[in-house]
C-alpha atoms as a PDB file:
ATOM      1  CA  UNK A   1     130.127 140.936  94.101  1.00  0.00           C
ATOM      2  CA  UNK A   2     131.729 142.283  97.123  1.00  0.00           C
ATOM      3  CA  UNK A   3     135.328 140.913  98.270  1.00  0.00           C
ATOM      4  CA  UNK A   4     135.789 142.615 101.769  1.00  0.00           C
ATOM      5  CA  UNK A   5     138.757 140.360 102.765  1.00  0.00           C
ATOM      6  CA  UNK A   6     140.534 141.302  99.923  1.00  0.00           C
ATOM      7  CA  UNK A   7     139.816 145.244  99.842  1.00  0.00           C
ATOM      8  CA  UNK A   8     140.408 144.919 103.120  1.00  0.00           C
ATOM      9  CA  UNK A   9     144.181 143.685 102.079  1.00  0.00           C
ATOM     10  CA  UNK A  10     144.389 146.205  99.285  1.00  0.00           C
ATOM     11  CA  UNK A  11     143.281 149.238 101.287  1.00  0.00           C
ATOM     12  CA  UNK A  12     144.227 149.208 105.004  1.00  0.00           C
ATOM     13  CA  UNK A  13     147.385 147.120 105.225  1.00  0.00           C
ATOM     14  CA  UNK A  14     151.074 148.746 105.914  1.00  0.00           C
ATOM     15  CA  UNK A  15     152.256 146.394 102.619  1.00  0.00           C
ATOM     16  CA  UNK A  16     155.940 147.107 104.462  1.00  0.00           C
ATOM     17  CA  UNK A  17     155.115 145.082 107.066  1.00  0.00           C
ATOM     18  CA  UNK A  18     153.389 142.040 104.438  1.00  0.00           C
ATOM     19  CA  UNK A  19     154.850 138.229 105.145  1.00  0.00           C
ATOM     20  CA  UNK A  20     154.814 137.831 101.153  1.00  0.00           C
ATOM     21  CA  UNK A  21     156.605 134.820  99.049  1.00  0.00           C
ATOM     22  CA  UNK A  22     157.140 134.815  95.377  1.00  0.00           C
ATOM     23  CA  UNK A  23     155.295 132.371  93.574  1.00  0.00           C
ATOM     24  CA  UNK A  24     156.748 129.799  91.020  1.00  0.00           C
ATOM     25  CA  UNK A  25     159.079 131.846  88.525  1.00  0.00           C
ATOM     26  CA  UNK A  26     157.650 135.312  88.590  1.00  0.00           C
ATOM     27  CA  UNK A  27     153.932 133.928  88.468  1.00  0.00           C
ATOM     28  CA  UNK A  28     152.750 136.124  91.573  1.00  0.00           C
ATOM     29  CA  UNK A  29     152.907 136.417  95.234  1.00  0.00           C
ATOM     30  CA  UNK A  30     151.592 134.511  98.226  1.00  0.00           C
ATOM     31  CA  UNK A  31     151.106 137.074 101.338  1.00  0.00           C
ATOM     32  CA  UNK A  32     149.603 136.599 104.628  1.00  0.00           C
ATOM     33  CA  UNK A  33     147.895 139.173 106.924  1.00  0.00           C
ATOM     34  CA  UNK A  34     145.682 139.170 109.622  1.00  0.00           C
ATOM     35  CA  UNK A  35     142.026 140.952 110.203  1.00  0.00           C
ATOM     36  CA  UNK A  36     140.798 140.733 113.839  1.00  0.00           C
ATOM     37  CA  UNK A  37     141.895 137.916 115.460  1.00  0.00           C
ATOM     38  CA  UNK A  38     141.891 135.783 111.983  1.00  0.00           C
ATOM     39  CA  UNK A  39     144.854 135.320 109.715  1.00  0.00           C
ATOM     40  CA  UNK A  40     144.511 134.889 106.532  1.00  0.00           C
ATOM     41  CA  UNK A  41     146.688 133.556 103.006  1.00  0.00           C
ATOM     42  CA  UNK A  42     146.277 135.552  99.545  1.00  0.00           C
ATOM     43  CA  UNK A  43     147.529 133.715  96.846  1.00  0.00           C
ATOM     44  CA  UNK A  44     147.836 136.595  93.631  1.00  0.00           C
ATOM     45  CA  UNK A  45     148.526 135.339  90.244  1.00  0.00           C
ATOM     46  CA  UNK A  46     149.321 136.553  86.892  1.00  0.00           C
ATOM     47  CA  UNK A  47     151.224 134.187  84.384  1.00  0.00           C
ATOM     48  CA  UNK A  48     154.113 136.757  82.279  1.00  0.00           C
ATOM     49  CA  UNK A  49     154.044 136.909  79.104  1.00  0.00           C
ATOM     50  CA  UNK A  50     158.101 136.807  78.792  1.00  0.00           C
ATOM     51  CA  UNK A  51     158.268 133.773  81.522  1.00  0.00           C
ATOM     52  CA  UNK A  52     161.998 133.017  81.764  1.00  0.00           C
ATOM     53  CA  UNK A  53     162.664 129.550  82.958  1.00  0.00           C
ATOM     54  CA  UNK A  54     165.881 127.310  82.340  1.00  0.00           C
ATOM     55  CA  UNK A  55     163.967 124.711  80.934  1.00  0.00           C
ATOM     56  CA  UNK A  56     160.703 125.923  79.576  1.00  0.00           C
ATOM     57  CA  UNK A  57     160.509 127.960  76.194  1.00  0.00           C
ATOM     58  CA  UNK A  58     157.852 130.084  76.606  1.00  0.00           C
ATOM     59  CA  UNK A  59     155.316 129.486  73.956  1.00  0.00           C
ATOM     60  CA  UNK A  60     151.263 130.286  73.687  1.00  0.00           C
ATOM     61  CA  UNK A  61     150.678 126.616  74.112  1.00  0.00           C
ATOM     62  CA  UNK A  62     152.465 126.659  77.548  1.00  0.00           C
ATOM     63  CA  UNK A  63     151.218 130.485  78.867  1.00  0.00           C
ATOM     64  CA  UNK A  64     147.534 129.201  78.116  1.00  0.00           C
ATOM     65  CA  UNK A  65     148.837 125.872  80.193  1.00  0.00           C
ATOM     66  CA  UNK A  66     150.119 127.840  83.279  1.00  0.00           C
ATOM     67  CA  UNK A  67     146.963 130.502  83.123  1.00  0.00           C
ATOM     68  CA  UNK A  68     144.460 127.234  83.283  1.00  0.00           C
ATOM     69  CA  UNK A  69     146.049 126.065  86.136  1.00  0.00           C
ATOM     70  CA  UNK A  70     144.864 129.103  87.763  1.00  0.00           C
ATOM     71  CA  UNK A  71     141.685 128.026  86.580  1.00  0.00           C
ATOM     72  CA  UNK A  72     141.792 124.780  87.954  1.00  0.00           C
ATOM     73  CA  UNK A  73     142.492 125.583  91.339  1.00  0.00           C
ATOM     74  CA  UNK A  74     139.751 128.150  91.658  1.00  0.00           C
ATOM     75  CA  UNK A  75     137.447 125.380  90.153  1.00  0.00           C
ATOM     76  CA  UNK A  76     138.564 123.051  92.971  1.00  0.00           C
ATOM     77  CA  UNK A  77     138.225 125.105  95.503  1.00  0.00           C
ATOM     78  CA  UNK A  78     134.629 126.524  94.388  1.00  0.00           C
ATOM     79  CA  UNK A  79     133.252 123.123  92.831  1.00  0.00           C
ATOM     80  CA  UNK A  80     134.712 120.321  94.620  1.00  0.00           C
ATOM     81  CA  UNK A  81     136.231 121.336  98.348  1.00  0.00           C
ATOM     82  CA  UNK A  82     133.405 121.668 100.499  1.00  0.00           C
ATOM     83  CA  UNK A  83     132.482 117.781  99.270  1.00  0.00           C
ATOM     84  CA  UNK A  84     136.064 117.167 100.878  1.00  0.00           C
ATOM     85  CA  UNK A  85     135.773 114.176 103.757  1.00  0.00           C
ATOM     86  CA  UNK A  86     136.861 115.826 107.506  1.00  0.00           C
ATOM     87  CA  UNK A  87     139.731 113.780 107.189  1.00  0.00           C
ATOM     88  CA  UNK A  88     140.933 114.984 104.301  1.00  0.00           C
ATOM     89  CA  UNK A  89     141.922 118.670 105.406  1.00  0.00           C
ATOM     90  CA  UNK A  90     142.200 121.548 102.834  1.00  0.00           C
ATOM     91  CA  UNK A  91     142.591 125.724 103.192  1.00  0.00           C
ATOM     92  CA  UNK A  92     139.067 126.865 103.396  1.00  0.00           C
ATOM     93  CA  UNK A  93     138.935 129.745 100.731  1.00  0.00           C
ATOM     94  CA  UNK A  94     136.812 132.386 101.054  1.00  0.00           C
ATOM     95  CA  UNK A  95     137.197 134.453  98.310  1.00  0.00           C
ATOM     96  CA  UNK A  96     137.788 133.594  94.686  1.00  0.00           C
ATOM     97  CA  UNK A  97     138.758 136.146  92.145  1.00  0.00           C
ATOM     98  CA  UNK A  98     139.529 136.789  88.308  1.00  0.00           C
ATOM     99  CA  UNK A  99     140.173 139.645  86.628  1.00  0.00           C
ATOM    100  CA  UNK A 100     141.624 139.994  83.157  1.00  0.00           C
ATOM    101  CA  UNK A 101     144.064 136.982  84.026  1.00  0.00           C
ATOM    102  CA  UNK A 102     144.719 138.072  87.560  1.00  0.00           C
ATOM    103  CA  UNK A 103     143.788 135.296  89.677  1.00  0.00           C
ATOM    104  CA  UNK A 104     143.363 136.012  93.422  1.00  0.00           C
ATOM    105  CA  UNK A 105     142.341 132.920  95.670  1.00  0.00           C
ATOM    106  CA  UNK A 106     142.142 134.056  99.695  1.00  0.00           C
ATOM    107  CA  UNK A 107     142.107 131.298 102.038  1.00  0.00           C
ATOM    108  CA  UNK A 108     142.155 130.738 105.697  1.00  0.00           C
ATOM    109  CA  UNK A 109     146.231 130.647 106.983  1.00  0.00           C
ATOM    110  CA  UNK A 110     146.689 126.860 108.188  1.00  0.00           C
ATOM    111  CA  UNK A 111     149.232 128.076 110.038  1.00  0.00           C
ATOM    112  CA  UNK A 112     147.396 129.531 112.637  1.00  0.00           C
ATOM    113  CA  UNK A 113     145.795 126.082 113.204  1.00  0.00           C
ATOM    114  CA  UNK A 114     149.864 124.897 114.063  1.00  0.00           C
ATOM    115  CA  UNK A 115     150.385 123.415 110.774  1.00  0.00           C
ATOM    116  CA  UNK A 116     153.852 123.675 109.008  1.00  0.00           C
ATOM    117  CA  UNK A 117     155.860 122.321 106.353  1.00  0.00           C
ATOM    118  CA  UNK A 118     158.400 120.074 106.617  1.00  0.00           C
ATOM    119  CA  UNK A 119     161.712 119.277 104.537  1.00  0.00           C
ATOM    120  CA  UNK A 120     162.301 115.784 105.769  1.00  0.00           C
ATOM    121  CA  UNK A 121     159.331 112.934 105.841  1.00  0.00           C
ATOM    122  CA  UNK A 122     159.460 110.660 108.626  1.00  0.00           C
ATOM    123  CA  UNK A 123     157.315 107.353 108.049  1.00  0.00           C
ATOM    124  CA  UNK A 124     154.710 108.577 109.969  1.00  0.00           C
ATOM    125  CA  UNK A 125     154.339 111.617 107.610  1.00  0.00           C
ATOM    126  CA  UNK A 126     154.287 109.477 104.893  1.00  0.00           C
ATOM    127  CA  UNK A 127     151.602 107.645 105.984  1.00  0.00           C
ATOM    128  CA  UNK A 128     149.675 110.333 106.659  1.00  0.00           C
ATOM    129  CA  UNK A 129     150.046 111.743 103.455  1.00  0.00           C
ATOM    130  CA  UNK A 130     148.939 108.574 101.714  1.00  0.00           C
ATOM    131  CA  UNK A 131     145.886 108.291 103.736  1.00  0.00           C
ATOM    132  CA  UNK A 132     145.188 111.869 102.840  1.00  0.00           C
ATOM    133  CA  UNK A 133     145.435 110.626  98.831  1.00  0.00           C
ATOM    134  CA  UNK A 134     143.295 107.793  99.688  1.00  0.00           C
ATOM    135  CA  UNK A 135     140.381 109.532 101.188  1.00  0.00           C
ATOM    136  CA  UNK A 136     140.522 112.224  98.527  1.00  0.00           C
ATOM    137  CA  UNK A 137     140.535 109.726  95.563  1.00  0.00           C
ATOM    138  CA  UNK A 138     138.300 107.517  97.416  1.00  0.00           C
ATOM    139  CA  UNK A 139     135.691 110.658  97.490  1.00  0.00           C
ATOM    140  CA  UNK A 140     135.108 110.445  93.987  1.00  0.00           C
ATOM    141  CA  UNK A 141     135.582 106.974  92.338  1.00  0.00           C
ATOM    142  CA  UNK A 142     133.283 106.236  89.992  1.00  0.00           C
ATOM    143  CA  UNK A 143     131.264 109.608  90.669  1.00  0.00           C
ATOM    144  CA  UNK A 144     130.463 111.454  87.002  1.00  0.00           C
ATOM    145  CA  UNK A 145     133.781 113.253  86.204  1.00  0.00           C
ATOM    146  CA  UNK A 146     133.666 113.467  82.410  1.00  0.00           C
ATOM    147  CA  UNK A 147     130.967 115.979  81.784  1.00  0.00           C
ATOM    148  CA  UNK A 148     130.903 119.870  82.914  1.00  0.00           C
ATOM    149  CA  UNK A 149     134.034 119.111  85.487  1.00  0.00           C
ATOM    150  CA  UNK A 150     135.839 117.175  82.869  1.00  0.00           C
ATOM    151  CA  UNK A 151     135.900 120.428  80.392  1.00  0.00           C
ATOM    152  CA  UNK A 152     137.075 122.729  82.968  1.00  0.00           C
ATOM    153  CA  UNK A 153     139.522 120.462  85.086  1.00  0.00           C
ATOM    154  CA  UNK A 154     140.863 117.721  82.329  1.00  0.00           C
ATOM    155  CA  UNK A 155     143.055 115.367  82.480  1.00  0.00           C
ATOM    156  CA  UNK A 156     145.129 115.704  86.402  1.00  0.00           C
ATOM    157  CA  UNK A 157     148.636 116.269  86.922  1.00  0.00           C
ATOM    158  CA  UNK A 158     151.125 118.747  85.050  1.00  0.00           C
ATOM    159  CA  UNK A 159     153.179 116.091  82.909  1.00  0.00           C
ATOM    160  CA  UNK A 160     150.392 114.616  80.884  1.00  0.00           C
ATOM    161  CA  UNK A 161     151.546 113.950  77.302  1.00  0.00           C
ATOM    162  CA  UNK A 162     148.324 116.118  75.748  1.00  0.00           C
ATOM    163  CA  UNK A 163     149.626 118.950  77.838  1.00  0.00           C
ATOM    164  CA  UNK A 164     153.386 118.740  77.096  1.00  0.00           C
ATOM    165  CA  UNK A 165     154.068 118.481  73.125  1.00  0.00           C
ATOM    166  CA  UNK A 166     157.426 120.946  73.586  1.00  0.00           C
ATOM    167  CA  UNK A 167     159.004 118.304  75.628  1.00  0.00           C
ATOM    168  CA  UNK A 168     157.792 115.416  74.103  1.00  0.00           C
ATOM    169  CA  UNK A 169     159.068 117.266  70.667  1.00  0.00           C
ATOM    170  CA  UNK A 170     162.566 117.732  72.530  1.00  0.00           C
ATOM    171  CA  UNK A 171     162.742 114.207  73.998  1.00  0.00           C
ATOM    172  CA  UNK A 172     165.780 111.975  71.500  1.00  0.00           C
ATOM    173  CA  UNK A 173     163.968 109.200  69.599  1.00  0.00           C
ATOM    174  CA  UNK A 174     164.034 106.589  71.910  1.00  0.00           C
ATOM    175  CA  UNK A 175     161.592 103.383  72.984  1.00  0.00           C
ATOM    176  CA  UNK A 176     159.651 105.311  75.481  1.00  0.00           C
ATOM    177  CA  UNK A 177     159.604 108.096  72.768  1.00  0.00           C
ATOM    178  CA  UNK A 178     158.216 105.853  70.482  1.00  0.00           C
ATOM    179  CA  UNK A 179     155.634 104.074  73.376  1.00  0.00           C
ATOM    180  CA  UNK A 180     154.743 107.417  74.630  1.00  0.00           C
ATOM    181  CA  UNK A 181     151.140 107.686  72.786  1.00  0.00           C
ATOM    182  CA  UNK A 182     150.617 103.797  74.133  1.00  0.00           C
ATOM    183  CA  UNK A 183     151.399 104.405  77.281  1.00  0.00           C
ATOM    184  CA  UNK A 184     149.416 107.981  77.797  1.00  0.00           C
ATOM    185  CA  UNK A 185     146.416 105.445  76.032  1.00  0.00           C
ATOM    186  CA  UNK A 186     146.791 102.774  78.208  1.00  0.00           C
ATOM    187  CA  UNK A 187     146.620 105.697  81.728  1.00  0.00           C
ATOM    188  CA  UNK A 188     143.592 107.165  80.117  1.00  0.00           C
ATOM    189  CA  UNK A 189     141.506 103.931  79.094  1.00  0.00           C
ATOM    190  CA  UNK A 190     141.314 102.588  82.386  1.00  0.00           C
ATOM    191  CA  UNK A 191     137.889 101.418  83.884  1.00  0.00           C
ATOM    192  CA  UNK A 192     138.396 103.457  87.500  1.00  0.00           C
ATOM    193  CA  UNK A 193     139.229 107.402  87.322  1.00  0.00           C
ATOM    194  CA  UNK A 194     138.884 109.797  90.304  1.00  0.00           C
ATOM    195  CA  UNK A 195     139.675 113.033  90.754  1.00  0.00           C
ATOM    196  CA  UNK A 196     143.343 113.347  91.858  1.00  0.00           C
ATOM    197  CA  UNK A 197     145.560 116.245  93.553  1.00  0.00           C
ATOM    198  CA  UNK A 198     147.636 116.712  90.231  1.00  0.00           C
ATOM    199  CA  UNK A 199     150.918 117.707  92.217  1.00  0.00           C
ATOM    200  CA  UNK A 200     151.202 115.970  95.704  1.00  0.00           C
ATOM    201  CA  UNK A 201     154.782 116.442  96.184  1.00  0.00           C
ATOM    202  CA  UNK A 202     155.711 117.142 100.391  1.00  0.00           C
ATOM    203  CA  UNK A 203     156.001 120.593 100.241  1.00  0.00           C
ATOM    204  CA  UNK A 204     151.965 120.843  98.980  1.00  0.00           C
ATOM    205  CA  UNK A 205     151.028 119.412 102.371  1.00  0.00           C
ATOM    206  CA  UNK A 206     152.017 120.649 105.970  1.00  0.00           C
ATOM    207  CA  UNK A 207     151.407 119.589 109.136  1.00  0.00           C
ATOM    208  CA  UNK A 208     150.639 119.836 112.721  1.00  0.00           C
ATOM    209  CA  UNK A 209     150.802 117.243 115.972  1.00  0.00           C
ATOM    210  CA  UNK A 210     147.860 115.268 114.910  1.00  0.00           C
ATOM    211  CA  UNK A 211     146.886 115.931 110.891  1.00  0.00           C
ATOM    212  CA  UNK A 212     147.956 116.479 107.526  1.00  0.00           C
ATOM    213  CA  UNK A 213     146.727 119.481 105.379  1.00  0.00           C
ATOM    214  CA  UNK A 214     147.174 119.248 101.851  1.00  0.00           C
ATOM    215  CA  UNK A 215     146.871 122.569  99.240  1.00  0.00           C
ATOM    216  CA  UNK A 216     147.426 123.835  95.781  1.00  0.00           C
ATOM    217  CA  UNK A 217     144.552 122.278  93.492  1.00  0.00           C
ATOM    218  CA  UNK A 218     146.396 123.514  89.762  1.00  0.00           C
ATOM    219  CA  UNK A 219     146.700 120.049  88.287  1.00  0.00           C
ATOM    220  CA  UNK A 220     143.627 118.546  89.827  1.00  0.00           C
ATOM    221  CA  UNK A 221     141.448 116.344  87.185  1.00  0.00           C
ATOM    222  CA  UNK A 222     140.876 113.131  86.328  1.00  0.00           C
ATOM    223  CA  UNK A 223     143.381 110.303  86.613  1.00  0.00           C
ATOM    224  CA  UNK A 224     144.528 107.349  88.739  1.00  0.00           C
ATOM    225  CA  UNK A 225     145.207 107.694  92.192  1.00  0.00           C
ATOM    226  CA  UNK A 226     148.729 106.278  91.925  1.00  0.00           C
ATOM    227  CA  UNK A 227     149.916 109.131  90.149  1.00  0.00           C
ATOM    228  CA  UNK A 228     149.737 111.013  92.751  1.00  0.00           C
ATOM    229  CA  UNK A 229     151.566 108.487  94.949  1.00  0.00           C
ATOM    230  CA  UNK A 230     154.291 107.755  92.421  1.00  0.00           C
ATOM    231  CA  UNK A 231     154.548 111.997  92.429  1.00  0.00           C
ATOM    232  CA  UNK A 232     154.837 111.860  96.109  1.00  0.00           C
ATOM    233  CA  UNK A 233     157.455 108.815  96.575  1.00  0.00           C
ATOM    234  CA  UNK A 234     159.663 110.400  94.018  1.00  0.00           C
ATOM    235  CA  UNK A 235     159.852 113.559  97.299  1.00  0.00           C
ATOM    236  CA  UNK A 236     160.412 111.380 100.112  1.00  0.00           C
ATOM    237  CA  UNK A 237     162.168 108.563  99.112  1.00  0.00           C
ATOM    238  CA  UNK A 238     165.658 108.501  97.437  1.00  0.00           C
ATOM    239  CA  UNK A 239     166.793 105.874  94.989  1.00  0.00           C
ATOM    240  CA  UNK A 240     167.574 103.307  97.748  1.00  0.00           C
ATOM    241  CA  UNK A 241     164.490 103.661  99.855  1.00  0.00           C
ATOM    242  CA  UNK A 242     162.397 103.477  96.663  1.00  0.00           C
ATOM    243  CA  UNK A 243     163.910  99.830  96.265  1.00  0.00           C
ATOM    244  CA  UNK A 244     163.426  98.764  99.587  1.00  0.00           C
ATOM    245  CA  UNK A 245     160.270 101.082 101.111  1.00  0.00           C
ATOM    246  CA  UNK A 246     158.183 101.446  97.993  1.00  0.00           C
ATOM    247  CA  UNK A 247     156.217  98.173  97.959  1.00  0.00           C
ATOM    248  CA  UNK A 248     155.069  98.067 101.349  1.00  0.00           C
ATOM    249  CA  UNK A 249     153.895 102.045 101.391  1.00  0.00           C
ATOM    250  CA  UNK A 250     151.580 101.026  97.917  1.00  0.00           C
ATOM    251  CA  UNK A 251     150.457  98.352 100.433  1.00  0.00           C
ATOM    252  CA  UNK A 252     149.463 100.621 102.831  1.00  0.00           C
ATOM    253  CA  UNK A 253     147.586 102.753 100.103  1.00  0.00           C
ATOM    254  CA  UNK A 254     145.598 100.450  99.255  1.00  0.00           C
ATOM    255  CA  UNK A 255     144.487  99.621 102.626  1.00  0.00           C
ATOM    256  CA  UNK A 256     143.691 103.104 103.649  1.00  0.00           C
ATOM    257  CA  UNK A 257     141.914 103.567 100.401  1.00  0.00           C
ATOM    258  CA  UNK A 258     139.941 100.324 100.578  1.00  0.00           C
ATOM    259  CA  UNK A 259     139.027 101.862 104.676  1.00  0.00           C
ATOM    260  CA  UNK A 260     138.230 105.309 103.005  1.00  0.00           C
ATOM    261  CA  UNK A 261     135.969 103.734 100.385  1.00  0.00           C
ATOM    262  CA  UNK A 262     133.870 101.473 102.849  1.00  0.00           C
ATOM    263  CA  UNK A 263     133.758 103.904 105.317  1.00  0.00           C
ATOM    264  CA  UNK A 264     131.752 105.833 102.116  1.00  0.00           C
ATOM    265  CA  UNK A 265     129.684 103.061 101.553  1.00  0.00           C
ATOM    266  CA  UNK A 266     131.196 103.237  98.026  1.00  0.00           C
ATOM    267  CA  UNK A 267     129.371 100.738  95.897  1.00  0.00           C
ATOM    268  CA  UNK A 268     133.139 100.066  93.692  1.00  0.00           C
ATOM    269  CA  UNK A 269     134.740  97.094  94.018  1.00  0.00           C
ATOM    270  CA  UNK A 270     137.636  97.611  95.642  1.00  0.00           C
ATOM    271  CA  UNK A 271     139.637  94.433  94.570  1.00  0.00           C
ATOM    272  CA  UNK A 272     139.212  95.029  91.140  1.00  0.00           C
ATOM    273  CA  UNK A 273     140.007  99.044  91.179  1.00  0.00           C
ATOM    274  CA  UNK A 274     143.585  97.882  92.809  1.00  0.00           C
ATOM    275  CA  UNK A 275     144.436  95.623  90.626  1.00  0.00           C
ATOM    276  CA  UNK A 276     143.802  98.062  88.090  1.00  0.00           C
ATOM    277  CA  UNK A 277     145.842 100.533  89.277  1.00  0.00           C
ATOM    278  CA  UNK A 278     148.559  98.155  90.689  1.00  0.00           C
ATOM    279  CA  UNK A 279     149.057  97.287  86.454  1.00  0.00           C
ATOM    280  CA  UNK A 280     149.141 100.810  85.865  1.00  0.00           C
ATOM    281  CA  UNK A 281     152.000 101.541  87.953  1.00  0.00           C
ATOM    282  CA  UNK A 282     154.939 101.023  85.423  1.00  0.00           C
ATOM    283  CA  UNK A 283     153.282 102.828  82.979  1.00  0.00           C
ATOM    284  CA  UNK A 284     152.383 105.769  85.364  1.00  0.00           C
ATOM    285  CA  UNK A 285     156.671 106.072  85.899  1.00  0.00           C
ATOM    286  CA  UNK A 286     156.817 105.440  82.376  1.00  0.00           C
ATOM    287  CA  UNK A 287     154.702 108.262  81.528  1.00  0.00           C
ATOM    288  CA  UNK A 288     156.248 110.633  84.230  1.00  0.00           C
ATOM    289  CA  UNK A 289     159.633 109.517  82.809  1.00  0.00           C
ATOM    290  CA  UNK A 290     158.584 110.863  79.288  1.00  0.00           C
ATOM    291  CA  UNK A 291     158.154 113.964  80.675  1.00  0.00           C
ATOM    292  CA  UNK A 292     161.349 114.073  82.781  1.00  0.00           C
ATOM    293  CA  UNK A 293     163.189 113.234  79.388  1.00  0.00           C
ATOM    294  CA  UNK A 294     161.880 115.996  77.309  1.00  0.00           C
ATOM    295  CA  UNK A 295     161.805 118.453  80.645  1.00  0.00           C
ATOM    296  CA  UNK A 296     165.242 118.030  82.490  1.00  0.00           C
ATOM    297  CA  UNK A 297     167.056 114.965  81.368  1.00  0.00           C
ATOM    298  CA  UNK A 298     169.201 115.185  83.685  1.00  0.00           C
ATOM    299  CA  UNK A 299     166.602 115.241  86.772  1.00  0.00           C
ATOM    300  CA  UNK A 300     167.759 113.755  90.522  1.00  0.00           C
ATOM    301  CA  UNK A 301     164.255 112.130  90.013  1.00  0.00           C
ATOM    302  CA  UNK A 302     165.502 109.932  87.334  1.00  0.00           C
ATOM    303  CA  UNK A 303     166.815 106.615  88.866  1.00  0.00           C
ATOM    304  CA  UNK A 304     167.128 102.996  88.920  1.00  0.00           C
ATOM    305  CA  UNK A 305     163.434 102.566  90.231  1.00  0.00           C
ATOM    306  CA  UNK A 306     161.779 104.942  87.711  1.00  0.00           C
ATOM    307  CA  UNK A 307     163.604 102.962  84.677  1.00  0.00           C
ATOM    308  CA  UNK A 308     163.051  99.520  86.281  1.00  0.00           C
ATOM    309  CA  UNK A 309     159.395 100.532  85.902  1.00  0.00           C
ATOM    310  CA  UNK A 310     159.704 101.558  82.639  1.00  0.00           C
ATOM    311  CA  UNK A 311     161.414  99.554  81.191  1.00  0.00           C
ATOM    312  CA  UNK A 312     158.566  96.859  82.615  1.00  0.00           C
ATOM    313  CA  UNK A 313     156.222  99.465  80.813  1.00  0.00           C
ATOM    314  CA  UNK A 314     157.792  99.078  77.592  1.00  0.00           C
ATOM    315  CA  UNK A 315     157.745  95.081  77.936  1.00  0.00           C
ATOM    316  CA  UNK A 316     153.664  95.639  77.783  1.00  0.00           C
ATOM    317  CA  UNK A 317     153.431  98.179  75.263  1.00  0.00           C
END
């Protein structure tokens, strides 16, 4: 298969004059160059074998972890991004590569299109960021996730408890310790799955005068929707906003996904997939909590909200 893009980046480009980023922890490079009047993103990947990290032990279990995230996001982008809604925008990529666990994924550069990140979310951003969620989890409720797409993506999101036995082994014995398998039963038992982002923090999405653009598919796979809500209120909301902002923002959610699903002509019933997922949300802090305990114990994350909500989690277990 022929890759002209990307020989075109390894072959004719002053690598001097490259607008390159390290990836997360030594994982790679992201590097941008144009061809013609086009500019484009290169995302190159290779997990280390010696991965240094303050609070990850590197361990086969968690190299074969990081590689399938590579995985994942390829998977996305080849298998499930072109089925993407218009309104829920996402870097076109146009060439997909692996090579004995290099991972290159070449996309279009939003940038050029006047989108950029942001470090401070106004409620306006927020709001466009949870109507992005909606009309991606909207896309595929109840479609057929647990076959071929299940064994390739799994479970979404990078905390899940099947994913993270080092810091569920490091976590003190505790109530949530001892709820943990409950809890991760209760998340995956539920009647309504969709595919979710995995990791929609603020700085995956960027964006211009009019839209939001959201990127990086690694944890995408099956799940609830609010998890990736809870992910993203934990990254633009601090401990006293969560208190008073929280309730009305899941509010809005729902209404932009219930909009999203009839303007699909979804057949689900979208009463009875919120209140689903509205009982789910103390056990989806609960469950991010047990991570955040075994993780970084000491996390800004972790505040009164997060163990309100789990301690309601508990009550249920």
């Amino acid at each position: 298969m022929q890759y002209p893009l990307y020989t075109y980046y390894l072959n004719s480009l002053n690598k001097d004059n490259l607008d390159a980023k390290a990836l997360w922890n030594g994982c790679g490079t992201l590097e941008k160059f144009q061809f013609g009047n086009k500019k484009y993103a290169v995302k190159i990947c290779q997990v280390p074998e010696d991965l240094a990290h303050v609070n990850i032990k590197q361990t086969a279990f968690s190299l074969k972890r990081k590689v399938n995230s590579y995985v994942k996001e390829q998977y996305f982008y080849s298998q499930f991004a072109k089925a993407l809604p218009s309104v829920c925008l996402a870097p076109k990529a146009l060439e997909l590569i692996e090579s004995d666990g290099t991972f290159v994924t070449l996309l279009e550069d939003f940038e050029q299109n006047g989108f950029s990140n942001i470090e401070l979310a106004s409620n306006t951003h927020i709001k466009a960021m949870l109507s992005w969620l909606a009309s991606f989890h909207a896309n595929w409720v109840g479609e057929n996730l647990t076959t071929t797409h299940f064994r390739v993506l799994g479970y979404g999101n990078y905390w899940h408890l099947g994913t993270r036995p080092d810091e569920f082994t490091k976590m003190p014995l505790s109530p949530l310790k001892q709820a943990a398998y409950i809890i991760d039963e209760t998340l995956s038992n539920t009647r309504y799955k969709t595919l979710i982002h995995g990791d929609a923090k603020l700085a995956n999405f960027a964006f211009n005068e009019l839209q939001v653009i959201g990127y990086d598919f690694q944890h995408a796979g099956l799940g609830n929707g609010l998890s990736d809500v809870m992910l993203l209120f934990t990254t633009v909301l601090d401990e006293q906003q969560m208190e008073t902002e929280a309730s009305r923002l899941l509010d809005y959610y729902f209404c932009a996904l219930k909009h999203a699903l009839k303007s699909l002509n979804s057949s689900i019933d979208s009463e009875a997939l919120e209140t689903e997922w509205r009982s789910c949300w103390c056990f989806i802090w609960a469950d991010f909590y047990r991570f955040l305990s075994g993780w970084r114990p000491e996390h800004p994350k972790i505040n009164s909200y997060m163990k309100t909500q789990t301690q309601i989690a508990l009550s249920n277990c």
